[in-house]
N, C-alpha and C. Protein backbone atom coordinates (compact mmCIF):
# COMPACT_ATOMS: atom_id res chain seq x y z
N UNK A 1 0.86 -1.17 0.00
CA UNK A 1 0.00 0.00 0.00
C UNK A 1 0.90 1.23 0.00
N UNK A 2 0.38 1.96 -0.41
CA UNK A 2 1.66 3.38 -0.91
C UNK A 2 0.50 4.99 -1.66
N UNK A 3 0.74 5.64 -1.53
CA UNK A 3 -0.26 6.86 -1.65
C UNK A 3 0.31 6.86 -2.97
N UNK A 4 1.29 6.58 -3.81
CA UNK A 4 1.63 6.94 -4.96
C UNK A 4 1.00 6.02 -6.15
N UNK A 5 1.06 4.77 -5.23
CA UNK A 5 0.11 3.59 -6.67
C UNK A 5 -1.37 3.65 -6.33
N UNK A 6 -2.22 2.90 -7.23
CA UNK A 6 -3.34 3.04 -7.11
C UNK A 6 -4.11 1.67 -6.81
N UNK A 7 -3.50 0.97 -6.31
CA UNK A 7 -4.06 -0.42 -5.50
C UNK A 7 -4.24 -0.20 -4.12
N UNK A 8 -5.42 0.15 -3.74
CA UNK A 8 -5.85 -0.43 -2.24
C UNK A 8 -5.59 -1.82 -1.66
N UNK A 9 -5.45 -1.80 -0.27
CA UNK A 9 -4.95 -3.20 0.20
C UNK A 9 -5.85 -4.05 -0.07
N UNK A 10 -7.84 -3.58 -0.15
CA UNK A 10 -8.59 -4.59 -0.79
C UNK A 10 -8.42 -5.54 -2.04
N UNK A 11 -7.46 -5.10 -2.93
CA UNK A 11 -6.99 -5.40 -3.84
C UNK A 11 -7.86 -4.56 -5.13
N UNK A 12 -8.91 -3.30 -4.88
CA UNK A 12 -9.21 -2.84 -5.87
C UNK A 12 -8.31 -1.67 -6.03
N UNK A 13 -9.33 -0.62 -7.15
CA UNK A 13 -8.17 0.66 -7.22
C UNK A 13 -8.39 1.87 -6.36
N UNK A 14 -7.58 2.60 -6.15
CA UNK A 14 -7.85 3.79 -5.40
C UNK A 14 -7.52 4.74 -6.61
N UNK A 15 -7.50 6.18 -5.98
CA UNK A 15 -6.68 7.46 -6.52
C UNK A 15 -5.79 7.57 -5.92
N UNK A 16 -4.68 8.18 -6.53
CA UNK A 16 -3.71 8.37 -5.95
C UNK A 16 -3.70 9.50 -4.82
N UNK A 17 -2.53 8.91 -4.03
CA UNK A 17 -2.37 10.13 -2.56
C UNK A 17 -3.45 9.76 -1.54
N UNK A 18 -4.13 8.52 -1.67
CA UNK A 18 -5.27 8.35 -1.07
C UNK A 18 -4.81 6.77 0.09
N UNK A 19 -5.59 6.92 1.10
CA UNK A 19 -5.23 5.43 1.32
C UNK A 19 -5.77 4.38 1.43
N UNK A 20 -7.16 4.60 0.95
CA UNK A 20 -8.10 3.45 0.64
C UNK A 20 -8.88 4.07 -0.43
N UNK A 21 -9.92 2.81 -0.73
CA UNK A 21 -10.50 3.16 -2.06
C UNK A 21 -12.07 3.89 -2.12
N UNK A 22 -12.48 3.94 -2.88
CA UNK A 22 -14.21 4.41 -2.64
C UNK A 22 -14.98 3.77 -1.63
N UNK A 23 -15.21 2.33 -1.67
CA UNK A 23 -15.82 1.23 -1.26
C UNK A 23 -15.16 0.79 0.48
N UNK A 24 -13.66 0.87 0.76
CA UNK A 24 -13.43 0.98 1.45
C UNK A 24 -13.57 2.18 2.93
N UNK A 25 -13.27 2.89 1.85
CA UNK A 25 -13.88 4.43 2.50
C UNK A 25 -15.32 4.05 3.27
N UNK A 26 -16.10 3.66 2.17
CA UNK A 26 -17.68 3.97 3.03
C UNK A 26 -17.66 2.95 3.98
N UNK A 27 -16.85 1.40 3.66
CA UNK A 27 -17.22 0.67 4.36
C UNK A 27 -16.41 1.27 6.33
N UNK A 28 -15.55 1.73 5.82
CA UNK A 28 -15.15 2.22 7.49
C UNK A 28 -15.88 3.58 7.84
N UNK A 29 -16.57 4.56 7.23
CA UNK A 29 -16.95 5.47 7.54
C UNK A 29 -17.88 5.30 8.77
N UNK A 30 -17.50 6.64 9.65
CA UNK A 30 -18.37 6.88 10.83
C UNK A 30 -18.28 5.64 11.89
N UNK A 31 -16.64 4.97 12.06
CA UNK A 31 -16.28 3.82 12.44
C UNK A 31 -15.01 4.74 13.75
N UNK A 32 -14.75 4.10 14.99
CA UNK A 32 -14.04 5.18 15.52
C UNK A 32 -12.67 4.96 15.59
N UNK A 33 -12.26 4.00 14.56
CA UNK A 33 -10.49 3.80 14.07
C UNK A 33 -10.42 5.34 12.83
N UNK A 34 -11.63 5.55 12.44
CA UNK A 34 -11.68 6.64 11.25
C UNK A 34 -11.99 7.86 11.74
N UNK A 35 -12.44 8.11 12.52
CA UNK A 35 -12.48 9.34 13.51
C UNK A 35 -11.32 9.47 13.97
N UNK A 36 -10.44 8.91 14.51
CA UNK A 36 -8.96 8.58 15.42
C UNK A 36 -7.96 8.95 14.66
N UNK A 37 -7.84 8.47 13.36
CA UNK A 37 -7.17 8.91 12.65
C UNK A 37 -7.05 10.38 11.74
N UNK A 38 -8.11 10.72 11.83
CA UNK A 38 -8.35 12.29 11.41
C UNK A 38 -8.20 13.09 12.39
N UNK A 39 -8.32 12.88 13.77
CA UNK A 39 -8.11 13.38 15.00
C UNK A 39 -6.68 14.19 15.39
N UNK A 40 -6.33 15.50 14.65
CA UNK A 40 -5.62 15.95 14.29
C UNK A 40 -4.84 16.32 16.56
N UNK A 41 -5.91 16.06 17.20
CA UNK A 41 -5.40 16.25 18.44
C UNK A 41 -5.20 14.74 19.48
N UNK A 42 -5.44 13.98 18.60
CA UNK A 42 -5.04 12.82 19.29
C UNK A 42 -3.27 12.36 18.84
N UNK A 43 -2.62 11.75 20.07
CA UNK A 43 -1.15 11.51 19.45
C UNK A 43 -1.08 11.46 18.37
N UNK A 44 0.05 11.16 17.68
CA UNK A 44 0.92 10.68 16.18
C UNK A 44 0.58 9.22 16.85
N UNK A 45 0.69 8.79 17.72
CA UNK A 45 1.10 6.84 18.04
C UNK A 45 -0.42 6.38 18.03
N UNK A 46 -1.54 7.37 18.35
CA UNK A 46 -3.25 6.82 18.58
C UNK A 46 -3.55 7.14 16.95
N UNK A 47 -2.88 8.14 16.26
CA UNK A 47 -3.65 7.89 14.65
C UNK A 47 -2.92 6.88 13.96
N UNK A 48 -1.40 6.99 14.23
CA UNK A 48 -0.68 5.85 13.68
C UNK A 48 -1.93 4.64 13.65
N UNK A 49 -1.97 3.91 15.29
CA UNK A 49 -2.77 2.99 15.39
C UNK A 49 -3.72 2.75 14.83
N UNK A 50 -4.71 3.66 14.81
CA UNK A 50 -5.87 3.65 14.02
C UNK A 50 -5.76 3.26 12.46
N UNK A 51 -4.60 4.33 11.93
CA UNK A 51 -4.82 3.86 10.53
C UNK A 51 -4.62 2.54 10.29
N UNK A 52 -3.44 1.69 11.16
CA UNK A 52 -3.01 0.47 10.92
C UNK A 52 -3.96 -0.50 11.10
N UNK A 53 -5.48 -0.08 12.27
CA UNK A 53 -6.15 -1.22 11.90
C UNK A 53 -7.49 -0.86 10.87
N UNK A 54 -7.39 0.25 10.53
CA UNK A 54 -8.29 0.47 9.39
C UNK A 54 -7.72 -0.54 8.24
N UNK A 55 -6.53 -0.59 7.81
CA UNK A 55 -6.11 -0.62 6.80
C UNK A 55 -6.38 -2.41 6.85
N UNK A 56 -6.19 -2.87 8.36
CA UNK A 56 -6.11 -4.42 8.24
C UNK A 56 -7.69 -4.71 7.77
N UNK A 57 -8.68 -4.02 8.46
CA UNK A 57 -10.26 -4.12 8.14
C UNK A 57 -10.64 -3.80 6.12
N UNK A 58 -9.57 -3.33 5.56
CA UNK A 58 -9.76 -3.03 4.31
C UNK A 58 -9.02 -4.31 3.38
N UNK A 59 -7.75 -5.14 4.18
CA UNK A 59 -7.48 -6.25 4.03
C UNK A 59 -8.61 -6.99 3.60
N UNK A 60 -9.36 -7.66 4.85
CA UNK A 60 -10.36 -8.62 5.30
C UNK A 60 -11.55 -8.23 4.40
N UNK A 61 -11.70 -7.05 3.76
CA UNK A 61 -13.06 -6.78 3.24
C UNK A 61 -13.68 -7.81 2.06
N UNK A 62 -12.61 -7.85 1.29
CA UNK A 62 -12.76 -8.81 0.01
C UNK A 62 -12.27 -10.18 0.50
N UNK A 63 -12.94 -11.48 -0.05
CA UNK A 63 -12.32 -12.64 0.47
C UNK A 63 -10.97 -13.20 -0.56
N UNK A 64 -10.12 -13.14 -0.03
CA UNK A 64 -8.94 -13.86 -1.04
C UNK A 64 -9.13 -14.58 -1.80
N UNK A 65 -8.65 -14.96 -3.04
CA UNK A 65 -8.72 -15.51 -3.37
C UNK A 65 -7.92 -17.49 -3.63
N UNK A 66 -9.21 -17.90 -3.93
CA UNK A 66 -8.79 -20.09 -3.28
C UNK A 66 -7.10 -20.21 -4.20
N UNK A 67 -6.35 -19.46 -4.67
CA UNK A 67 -5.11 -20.18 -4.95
C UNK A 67 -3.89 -19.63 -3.75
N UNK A 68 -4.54 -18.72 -2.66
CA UNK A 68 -3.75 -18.28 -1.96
C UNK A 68 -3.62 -18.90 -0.58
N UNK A 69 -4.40 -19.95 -0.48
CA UNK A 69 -5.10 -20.83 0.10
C UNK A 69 -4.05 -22.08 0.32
N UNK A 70 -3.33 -22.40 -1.19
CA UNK A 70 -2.52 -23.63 -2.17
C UNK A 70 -1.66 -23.51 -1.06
N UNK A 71 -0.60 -24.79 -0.46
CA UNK A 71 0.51 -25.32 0.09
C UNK A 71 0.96 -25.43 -0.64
C-alpha cells in the first residue's frame, strides 16, 4: 500500500495520494479507528494505530482468493 500507486490493500483501485478506495472508504466510515485517525489532536502513536487497523479491516473486506489458500 503506498499513496503513490493506485491499488488499495482490498486489492481494488484507489486514486492516488489516497489510502483506501471508494468502497473501502464507506465501508469504514463513521467507524471510531476513522475518527482517530483524522483526530488531528489525538497523538501521532493513537492515529498511527488507528490507521493500521483500518487498513487491516480493508485487508479482510474482500475474500482472497482459493489459490492463496494452495501449500
Amino acid at each position: 500500500m503506498s499513496y503513490e500507486n493506485t491499488r488499495c490493500p482490498c486489492g481494488g483501485t484507489k486514486l492516488t495520494e489516497t489510502m483506501l478506495c471508494a468502497e473501502c472508504e464507506q465501508a469504514v466510515a463513521g467507524t471510531f479507528d476513522r475518527r482517530e485517525m483524522d483526530n488531528r489532536a489525538a497523538p501521532l502513536e493513537a492515529r498511527r494505530s488507528a490507521a493500521i487497523r483500518l487498513l487491516a479491516c480493508a485487508r479482510q473486506r474482500k475474500p482472497a482468493l482459493p489459490l492463496a489458500y494452495v501449500l
